[in-house]
PDB file of N, CA and C in Angstrom:
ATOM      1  N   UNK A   1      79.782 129.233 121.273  1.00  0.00           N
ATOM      2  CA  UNK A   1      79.278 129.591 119.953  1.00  0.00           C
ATOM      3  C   UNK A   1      80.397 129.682 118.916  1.00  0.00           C
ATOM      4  N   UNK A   2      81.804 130.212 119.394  1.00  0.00           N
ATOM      5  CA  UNK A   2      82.869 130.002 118.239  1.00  0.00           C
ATOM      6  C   UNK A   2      82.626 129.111 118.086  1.00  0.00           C
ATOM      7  N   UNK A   3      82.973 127.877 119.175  1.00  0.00           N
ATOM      8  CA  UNK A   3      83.663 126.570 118.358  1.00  0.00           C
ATOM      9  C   UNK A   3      82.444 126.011 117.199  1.00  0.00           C
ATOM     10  N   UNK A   4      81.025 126.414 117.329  1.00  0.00           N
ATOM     11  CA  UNK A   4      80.208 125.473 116.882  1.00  0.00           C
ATOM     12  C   UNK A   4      80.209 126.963 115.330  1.00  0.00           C
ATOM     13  N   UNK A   5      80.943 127.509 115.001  1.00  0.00           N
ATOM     14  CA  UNK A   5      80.889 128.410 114.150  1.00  0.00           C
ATOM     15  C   UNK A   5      82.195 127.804 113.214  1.00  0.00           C
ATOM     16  N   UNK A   6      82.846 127.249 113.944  1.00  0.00           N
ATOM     17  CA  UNK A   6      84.634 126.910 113.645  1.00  0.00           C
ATOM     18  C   UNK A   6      84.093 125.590 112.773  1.00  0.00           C
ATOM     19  N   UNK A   7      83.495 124.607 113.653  1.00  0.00           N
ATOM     20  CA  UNK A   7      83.223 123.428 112.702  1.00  0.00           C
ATOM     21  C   UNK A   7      81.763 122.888 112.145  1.00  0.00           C
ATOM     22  N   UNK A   8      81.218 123.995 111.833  1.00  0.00           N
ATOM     23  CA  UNK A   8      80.251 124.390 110.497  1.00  0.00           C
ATOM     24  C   UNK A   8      81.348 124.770 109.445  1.00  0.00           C
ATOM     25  N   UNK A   9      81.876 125.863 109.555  1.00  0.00           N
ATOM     26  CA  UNK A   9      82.835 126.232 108.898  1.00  0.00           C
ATOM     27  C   UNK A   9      83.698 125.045 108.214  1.00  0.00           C
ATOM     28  N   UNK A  10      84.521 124.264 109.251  1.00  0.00           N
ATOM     29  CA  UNK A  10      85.060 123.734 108.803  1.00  0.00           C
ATOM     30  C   UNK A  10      84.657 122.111 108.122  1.00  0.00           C
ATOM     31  N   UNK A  11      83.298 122.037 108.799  1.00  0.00           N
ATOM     32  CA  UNK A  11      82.449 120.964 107.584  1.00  0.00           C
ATOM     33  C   UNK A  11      82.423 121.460 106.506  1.00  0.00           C
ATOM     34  N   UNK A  12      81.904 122.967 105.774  1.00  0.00           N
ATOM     35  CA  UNK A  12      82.160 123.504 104.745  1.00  0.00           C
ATOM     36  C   UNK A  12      83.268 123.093 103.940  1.00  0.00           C
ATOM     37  N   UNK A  13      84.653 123.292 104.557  1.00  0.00           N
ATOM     38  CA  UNK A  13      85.934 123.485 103.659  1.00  0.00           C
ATOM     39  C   UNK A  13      86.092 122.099 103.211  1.00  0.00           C
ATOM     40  N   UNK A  14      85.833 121.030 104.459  1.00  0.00           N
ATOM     41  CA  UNK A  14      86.058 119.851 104.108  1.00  0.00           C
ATOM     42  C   UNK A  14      85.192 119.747 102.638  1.00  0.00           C
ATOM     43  N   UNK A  15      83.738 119.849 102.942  1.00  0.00           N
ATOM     44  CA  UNK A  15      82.931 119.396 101.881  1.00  0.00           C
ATOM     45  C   UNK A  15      83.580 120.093 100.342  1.00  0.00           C
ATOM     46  N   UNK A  16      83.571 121.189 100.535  1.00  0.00           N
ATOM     47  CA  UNK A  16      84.866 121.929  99.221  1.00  0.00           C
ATOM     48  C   UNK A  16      85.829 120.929  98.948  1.00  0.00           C
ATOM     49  N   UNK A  17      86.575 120.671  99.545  1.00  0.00           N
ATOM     50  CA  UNK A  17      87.448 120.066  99.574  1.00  0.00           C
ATOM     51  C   UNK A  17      87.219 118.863  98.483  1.00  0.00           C
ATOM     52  N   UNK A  18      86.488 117.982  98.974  1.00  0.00           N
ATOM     53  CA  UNK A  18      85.599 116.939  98.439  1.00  0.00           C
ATOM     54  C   UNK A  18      85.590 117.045  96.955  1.00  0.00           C
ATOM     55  N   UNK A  19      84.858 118.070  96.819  1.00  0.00           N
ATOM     56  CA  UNK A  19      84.106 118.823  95.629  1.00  0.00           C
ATOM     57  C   UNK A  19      85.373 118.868  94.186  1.00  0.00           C
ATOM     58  N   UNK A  20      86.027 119.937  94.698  1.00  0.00           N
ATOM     59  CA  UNK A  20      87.368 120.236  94.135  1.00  0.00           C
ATOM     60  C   UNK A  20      88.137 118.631  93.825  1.00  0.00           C
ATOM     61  N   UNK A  21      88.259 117.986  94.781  1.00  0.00           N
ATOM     62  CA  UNK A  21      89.118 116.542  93.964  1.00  0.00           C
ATOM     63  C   UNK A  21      88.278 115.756  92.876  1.00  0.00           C
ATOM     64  N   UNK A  22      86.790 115.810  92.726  1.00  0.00           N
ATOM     65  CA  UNK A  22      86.180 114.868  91.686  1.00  0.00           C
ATOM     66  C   UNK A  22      86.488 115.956  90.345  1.00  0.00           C
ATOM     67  N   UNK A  23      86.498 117.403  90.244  1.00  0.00           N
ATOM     68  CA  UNK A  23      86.271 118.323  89.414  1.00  0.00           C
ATOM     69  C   UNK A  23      88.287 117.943  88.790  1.00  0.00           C
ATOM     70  N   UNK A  24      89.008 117.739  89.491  1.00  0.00           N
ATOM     71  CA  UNK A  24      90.286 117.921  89.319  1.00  0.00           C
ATOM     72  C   UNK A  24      90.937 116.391  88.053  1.00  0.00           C
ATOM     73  N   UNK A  25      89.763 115.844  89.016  1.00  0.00           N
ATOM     74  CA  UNK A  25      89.761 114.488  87.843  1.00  0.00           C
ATOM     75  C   UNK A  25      90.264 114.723  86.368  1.00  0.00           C
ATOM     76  N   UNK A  26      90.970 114.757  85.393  1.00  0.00           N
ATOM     77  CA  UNK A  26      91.048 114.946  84.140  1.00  0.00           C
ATOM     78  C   UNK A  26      89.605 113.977  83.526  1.00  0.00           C
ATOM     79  N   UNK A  27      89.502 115.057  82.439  1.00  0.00           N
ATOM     80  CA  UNK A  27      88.287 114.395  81.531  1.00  0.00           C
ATOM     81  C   UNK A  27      88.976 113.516  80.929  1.00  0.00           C
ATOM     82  N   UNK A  28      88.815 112.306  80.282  1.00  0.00           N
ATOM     83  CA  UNK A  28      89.303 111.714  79.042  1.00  0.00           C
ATOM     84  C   UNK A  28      88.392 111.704  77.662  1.00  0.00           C
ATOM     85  N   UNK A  29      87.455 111.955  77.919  1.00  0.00           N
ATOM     86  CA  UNK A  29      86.323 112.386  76.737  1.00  0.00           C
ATOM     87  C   UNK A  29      86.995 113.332  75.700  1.00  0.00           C
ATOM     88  N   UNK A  30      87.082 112.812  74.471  1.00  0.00           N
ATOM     89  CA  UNK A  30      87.949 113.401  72.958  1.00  0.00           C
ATOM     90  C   UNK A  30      89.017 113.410  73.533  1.00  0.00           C
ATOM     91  N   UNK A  31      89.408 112.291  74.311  1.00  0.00           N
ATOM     92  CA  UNK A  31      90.690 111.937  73.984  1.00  0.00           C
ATOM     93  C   UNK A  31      90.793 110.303  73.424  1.00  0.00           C
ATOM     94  N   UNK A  32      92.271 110.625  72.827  1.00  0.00           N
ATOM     95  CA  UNK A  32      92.511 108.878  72.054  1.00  0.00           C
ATOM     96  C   UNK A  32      93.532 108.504  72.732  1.00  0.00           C
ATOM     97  N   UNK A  33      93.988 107.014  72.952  1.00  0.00           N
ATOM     98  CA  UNK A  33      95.096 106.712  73.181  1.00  0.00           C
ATOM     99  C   UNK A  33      95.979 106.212  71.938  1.00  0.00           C
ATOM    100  N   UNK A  34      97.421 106.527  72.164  1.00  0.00           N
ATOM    101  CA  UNK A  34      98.572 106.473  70.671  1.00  0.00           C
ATOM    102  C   UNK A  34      98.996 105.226  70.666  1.00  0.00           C
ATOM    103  N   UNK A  35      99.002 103.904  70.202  1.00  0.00           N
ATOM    104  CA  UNK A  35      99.360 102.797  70.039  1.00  0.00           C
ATOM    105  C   UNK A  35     100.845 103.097  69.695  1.00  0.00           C
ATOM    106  N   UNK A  36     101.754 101.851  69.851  1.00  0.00           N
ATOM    107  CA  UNK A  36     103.226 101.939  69.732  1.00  0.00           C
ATOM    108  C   UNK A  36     103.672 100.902  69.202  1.00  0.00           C
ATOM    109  N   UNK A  37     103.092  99.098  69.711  1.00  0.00           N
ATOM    110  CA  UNK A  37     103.612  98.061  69.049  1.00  0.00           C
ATOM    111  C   UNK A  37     102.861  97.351  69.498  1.00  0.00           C
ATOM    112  N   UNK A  38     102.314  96.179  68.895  1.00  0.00           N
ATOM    113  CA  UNK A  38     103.375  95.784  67.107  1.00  0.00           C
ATOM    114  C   UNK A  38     102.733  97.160  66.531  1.00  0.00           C
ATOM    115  N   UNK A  39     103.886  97.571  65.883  1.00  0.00           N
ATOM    116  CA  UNK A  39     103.242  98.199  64.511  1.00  0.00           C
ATOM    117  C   UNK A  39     102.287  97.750  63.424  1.00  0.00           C
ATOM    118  N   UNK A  40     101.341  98.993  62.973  1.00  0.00           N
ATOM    119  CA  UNK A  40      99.855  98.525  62.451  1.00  0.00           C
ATOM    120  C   UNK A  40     100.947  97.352  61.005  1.00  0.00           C
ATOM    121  N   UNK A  41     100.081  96.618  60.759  1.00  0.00           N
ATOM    122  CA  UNK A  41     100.188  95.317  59.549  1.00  0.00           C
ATOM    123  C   UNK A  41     101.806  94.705  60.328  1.00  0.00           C
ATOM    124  N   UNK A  42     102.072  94.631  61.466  1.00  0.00           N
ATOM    125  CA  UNK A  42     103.272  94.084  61.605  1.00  0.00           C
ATOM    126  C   UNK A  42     102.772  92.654  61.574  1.00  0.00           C
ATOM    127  N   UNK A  43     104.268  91.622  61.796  1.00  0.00           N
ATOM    128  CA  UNK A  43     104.424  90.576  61.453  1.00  0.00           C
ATOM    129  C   UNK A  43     105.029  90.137  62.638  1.00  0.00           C
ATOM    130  N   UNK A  44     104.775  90.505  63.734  1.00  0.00           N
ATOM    131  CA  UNK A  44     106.066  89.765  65.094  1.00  0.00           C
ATOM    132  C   UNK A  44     106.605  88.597  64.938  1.00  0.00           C
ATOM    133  N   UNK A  45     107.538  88.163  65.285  1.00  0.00           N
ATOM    134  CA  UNK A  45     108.340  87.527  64.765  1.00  0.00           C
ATOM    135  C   UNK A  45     108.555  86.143  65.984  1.00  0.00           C
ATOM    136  N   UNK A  46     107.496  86.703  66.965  1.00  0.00           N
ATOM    137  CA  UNK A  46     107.493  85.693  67.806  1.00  0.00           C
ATOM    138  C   UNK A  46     105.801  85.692  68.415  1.00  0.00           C
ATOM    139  N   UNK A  47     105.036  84.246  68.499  1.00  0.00           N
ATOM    140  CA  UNK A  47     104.044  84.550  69.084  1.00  0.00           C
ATOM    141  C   UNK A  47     103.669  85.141  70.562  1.00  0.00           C
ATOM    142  N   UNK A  48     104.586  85.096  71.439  1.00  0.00           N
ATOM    143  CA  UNK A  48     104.224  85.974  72.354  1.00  0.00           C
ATOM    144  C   UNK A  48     104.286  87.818  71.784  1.00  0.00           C
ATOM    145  N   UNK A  49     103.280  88.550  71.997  1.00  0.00           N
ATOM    146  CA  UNK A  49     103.038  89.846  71.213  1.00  0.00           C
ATOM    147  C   UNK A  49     103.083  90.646  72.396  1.00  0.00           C
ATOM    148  N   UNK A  50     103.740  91.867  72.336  1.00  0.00           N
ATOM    149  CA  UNK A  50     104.057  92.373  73.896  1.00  0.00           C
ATOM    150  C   UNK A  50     103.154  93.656  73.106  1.00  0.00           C
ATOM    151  N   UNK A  51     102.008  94.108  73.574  1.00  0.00           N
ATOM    152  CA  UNK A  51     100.985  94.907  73.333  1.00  0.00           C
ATOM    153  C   UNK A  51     101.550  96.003  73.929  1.00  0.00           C
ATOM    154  N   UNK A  52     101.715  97.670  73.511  1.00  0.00           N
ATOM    155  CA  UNK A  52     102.642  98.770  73.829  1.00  0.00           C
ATOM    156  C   UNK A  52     101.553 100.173  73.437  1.00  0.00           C
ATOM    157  N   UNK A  53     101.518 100.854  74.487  1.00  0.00           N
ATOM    158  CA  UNK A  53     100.910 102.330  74.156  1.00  0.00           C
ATOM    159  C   UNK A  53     101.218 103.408  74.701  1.00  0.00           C
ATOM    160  N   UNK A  54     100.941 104.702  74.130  1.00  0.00           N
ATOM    161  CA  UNK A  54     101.648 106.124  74.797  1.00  0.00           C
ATOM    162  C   UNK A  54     100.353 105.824  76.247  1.00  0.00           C
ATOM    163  N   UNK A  55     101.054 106.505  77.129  1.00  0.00           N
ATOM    164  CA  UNK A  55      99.854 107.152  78.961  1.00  0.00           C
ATOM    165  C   UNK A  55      99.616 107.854  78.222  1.00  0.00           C
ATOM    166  N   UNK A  56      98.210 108.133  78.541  1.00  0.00           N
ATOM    167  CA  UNK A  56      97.048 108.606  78.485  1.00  0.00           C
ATOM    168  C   UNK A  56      97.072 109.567  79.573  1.00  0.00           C
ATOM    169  N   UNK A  57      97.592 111.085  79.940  1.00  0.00           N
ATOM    170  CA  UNK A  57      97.612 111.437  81.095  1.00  0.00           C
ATOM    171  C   UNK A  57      96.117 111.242  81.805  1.00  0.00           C
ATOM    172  N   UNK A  58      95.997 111.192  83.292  1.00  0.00           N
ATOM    173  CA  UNK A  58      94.314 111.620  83.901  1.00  0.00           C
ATOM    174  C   UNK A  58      93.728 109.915  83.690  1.00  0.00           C
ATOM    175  N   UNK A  59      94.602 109.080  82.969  1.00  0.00           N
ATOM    176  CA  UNK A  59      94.069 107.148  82.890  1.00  0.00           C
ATOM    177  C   UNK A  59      94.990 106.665  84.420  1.00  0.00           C
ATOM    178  N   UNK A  60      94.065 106.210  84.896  1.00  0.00           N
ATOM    179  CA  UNK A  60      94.204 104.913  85.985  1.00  0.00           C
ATOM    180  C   UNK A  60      94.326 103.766  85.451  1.00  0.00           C
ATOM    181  N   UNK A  61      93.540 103.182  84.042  1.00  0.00           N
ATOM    182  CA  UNK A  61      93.801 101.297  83.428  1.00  0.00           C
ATOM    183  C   UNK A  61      93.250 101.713  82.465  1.00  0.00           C
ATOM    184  N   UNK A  62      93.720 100.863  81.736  1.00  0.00           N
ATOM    185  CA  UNK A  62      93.376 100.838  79.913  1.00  0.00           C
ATOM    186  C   UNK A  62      92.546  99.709  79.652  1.00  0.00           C
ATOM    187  N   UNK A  63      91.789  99.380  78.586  1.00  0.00           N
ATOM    188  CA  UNK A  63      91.070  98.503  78.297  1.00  0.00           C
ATOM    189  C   UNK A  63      91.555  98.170  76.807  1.00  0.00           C
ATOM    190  N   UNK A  64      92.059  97.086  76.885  1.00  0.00           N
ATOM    191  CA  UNK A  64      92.811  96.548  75.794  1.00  0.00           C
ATOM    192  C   UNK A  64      91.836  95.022  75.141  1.00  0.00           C
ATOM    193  N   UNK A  65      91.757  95.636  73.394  1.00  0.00           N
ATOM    194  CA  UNK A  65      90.668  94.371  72.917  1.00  0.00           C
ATOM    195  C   UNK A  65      91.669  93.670  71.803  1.00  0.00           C
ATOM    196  N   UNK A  66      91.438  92.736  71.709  1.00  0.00           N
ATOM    197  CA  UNK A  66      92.134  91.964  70.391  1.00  0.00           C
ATOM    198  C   UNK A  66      91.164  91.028  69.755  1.00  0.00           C
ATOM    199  N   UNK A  67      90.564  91.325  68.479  1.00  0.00           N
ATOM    200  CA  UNK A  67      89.857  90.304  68.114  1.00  0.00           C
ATOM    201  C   UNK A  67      90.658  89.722  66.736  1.00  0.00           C
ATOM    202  N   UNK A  68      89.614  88.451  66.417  1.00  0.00           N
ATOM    203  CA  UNK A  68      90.420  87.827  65.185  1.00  0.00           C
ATOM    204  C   UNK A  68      89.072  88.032  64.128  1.00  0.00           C
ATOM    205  N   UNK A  69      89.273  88.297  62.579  1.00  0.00           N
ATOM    206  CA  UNK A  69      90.170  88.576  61.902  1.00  0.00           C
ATOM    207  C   UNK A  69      90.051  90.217  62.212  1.00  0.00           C
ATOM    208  N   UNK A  70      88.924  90.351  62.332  1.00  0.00           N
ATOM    209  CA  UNK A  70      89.060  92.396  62.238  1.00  0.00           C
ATOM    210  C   UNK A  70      87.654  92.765  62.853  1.00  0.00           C
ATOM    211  N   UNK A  71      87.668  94.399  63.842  1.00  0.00           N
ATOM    212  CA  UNK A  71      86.224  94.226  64.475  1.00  0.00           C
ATOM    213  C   UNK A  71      85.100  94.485  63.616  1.00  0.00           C
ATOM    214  N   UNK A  72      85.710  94.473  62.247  1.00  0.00           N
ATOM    215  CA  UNK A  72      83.871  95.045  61.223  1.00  0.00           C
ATOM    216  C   UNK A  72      83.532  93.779  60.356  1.00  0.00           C
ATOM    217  N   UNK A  73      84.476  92.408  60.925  1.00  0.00           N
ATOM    218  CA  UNK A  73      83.771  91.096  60.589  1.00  0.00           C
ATOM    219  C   UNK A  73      84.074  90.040  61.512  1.00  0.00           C
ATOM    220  N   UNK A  74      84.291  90.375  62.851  1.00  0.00           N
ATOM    221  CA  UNK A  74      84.734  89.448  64.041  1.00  0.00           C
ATOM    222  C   UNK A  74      84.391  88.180  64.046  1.00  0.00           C
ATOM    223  N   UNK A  75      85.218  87.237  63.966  1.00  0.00           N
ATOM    224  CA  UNK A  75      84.956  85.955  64.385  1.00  0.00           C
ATOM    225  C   UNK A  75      85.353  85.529  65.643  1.00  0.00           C
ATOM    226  N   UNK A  76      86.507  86.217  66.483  1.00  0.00           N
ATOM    227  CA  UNK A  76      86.582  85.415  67.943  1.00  0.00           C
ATOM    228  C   UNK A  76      87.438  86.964  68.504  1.00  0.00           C
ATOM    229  N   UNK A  77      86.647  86.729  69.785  1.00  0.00           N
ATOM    230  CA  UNK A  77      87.283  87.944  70.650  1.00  0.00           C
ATOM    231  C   UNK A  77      88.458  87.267  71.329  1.00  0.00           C
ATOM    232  N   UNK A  78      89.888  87.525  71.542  1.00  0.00           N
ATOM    233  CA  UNK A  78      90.933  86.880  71.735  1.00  0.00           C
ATOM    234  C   UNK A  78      91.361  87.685  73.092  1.00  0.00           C
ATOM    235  N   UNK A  79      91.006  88.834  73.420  1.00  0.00           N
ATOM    236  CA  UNK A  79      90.774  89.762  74.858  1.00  0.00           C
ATOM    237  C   UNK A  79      90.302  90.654  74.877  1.00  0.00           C
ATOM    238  N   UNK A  80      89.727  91.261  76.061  1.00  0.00           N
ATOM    239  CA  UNK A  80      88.890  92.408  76.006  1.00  0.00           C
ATOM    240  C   UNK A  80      89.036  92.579  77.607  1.00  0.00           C
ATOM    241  N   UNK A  81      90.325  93.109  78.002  1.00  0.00           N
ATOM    242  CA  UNK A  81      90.766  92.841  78.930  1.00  0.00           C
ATOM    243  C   UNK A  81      91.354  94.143  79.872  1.00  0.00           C
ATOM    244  N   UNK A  82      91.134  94.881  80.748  1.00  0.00           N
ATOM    245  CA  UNK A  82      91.766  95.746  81.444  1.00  0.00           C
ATOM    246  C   UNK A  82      93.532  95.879  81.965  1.00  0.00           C
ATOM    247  N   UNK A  83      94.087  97.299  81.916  1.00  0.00           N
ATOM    248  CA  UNK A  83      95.452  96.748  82.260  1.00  0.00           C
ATOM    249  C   UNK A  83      95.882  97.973  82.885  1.00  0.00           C
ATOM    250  N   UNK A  84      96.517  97.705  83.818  1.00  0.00           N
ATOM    251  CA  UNK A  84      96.912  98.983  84.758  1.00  0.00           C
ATOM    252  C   UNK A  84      98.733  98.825  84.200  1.00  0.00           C
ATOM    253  N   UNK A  85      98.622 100.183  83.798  1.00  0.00           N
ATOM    254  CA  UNK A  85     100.043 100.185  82.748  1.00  0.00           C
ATOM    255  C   UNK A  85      99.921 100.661  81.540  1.00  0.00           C
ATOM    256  N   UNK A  86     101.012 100.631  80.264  1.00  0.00           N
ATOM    257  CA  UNK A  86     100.825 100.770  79.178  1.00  0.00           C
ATOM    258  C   UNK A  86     101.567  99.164  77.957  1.00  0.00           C
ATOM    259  N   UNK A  87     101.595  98.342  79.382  1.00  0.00           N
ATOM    260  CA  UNK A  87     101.835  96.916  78.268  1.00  0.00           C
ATOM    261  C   UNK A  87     101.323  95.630  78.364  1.00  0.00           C
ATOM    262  N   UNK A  88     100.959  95.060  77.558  1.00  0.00           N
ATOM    263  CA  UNK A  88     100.455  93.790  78.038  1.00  0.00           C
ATOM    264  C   UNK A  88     100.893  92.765  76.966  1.00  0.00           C
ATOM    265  N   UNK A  89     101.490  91.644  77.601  1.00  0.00           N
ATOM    266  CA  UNK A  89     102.067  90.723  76.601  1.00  0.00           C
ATOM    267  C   UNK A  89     101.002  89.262  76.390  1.00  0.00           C
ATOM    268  N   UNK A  90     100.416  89.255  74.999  1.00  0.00           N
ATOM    269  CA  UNK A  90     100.087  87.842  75.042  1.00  0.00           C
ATOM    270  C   UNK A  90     100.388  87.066  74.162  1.00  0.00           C
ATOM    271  N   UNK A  91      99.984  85.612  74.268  1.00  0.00           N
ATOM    272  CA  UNK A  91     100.814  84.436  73.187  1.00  0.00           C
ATOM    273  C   UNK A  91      99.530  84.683  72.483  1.00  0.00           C
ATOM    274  N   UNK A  92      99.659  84.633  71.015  1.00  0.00           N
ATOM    275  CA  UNK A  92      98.807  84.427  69.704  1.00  0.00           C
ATOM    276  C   UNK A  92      98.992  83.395  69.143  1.00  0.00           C
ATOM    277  N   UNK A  93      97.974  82.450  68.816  1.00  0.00           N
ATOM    278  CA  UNK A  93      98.052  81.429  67.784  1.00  0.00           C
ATOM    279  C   UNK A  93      98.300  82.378  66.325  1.00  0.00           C
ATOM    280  N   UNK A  94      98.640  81.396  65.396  1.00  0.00           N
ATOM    281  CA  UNK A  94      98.891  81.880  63.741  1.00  0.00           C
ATOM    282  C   UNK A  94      97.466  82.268  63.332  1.00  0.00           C
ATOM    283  N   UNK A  95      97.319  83.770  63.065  1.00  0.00           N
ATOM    284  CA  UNK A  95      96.482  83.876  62.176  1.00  0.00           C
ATOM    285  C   UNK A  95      96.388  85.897  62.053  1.00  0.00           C
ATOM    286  N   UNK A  96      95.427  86.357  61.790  1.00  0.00           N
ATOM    287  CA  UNK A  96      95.082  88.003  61.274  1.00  0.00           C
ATOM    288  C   UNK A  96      94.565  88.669  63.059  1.00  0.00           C
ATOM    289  N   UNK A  97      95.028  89.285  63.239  1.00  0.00           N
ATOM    290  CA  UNK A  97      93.910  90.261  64.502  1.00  0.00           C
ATOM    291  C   UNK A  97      94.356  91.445  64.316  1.00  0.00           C
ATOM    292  N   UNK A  98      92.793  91.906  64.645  1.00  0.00           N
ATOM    293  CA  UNK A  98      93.031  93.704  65.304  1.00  0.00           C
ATOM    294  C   UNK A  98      93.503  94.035  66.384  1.00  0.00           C
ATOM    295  N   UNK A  99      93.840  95.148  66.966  1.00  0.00           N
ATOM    296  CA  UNK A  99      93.660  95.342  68.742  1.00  0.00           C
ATOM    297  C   UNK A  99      93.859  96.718  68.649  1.00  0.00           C
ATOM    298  N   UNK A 100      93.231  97.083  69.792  1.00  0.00           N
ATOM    299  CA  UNK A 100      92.854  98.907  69.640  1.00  0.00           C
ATOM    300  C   UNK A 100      92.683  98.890  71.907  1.00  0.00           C
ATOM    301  N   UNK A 101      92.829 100.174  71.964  1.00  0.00           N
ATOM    302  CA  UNK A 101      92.829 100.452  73.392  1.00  0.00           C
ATOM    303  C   UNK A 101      92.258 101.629  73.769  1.00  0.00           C
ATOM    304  N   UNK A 102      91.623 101.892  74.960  1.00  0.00           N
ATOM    305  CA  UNK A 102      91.089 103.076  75.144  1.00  0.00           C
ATOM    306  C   UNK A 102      91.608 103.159  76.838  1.00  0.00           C
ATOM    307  N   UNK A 103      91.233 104.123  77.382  1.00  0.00           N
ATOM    308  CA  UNK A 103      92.071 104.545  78.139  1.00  0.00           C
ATOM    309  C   UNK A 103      90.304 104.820  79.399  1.00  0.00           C
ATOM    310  N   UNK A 104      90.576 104.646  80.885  1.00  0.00           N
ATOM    311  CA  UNK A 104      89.379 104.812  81.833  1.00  0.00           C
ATOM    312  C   UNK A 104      90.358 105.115  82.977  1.00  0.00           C
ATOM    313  N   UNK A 105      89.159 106.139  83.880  1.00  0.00           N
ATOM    314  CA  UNK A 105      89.448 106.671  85.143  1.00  0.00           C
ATOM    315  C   UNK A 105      88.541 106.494  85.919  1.00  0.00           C
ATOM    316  N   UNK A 106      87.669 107.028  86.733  1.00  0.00           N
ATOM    317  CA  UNK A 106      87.091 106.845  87.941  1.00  0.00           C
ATOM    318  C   UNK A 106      85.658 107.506  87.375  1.00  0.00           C
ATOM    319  N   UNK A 107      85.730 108.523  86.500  1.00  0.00           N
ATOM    320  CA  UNK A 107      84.591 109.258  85.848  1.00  0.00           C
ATOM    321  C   UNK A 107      84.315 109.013  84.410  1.00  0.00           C
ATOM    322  N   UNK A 108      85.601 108.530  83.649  1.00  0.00           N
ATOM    323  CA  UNK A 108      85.360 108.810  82.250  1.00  0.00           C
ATOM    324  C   UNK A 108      85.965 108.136  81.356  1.00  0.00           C
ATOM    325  N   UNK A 109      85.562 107.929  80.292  1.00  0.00           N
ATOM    326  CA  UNK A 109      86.664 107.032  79.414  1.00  0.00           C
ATOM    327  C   UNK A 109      86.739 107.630  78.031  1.00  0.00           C
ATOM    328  N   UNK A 110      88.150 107.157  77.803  1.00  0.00           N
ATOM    329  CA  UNK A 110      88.470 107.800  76.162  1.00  0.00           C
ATOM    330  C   UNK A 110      88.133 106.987  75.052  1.00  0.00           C
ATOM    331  N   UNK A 111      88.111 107.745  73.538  1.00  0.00           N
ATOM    332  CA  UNK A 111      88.078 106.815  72.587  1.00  0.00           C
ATOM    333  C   UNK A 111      88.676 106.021  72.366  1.00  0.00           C
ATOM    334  N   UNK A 112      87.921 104.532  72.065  1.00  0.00           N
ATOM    335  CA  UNK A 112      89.218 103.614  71.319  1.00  0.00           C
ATOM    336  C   UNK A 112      90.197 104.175  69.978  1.00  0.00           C
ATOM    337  N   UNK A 113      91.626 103.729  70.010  1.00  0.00           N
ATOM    338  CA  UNK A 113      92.620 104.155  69.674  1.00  0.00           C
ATOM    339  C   UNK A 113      91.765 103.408  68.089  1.00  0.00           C
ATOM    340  N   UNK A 114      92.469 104.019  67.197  1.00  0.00           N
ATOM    341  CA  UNK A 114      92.762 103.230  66.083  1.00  0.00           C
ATOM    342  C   UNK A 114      92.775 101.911  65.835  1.00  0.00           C
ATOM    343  N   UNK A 115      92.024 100.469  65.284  1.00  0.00           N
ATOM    344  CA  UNK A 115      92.579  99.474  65.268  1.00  0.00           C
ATOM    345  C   UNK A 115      93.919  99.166  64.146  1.00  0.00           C
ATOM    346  N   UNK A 116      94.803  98.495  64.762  1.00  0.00           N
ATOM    347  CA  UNK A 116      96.146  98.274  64.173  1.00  0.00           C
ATOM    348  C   UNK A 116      95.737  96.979  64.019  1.00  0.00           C
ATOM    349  N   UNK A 117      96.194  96.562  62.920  1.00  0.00           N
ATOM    350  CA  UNK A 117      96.381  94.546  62.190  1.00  0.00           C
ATOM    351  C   UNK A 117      97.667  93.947  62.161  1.00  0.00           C
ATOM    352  N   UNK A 118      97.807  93.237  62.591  1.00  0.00           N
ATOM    353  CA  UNK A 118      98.729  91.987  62.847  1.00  0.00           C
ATOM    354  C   UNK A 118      98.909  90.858  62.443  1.00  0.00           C
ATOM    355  N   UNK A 119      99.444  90.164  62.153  1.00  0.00           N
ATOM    356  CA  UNK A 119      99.408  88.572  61.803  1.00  0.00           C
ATOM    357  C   UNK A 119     100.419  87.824  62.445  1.00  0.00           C
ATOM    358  N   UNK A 120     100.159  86.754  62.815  1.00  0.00           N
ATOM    359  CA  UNK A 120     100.994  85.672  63.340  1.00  0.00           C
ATOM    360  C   UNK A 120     101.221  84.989  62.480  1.00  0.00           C
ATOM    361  N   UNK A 121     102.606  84.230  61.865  1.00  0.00           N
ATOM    362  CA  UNK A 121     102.842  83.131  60.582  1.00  0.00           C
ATOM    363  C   UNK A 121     102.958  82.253  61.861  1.00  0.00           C
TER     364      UNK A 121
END
């Protein structure tokens, strides 16, 4: 009768156990992620654009979008792309884009950051 008292019991702690790691999860809900580069209206000076943001503590991958000319009159989505990290480099043809990032975990995701504008000459 102990032992079958021992591992009830200890199905319990396990199942706690369980419990406690989804709760430990950080929320990302009202949170933003801080963009870094290009800087908003920059001009890079080369078409490969090395895309840069602050961690997001409690983020596992970011979801990184770039559209052309801007997202409140979009004409072409240029990525909308996931990234485990805080950089992602891509080549741009010449022309205007936005790109903004939000930050996801296993439960939750944050607001998209700010869109920042860019241009390629």
């Amino acid at each position: 009768m102990i032992k079958t008292k021992g591992l009830i019991l200890l199905g319990v702690l396990l199942t706690g156990l369980n419990s406690c790691e989804e709760v430990l999860e950080r929320s990302l809900v009202d949170k933003t992620v801080v963009l870094q580069a290009p800087v908003n209206n920059g001009v890079p000076a080369d078409s490969a654009v090395s895309f840069y943001w602050e961690e997001l503590e409690g983020a596992t991958e970011y979801q990184l979008q770039v559209v052309a000319p801007r997202f409140d009159s979009l004409i072409k989505v240029v990525a909308d792309t996931p990234v485990t990290g805080q950089l992602l480099v891509l080549e741009l043809d010449r022309g205007v884009y936005q790109w903004r990032v939000r930050a996801k975990n296993n439960s939750t995701v944050s607001n998209y950051s700010e869109a920042w504008n860019l241009t390629i000459q």
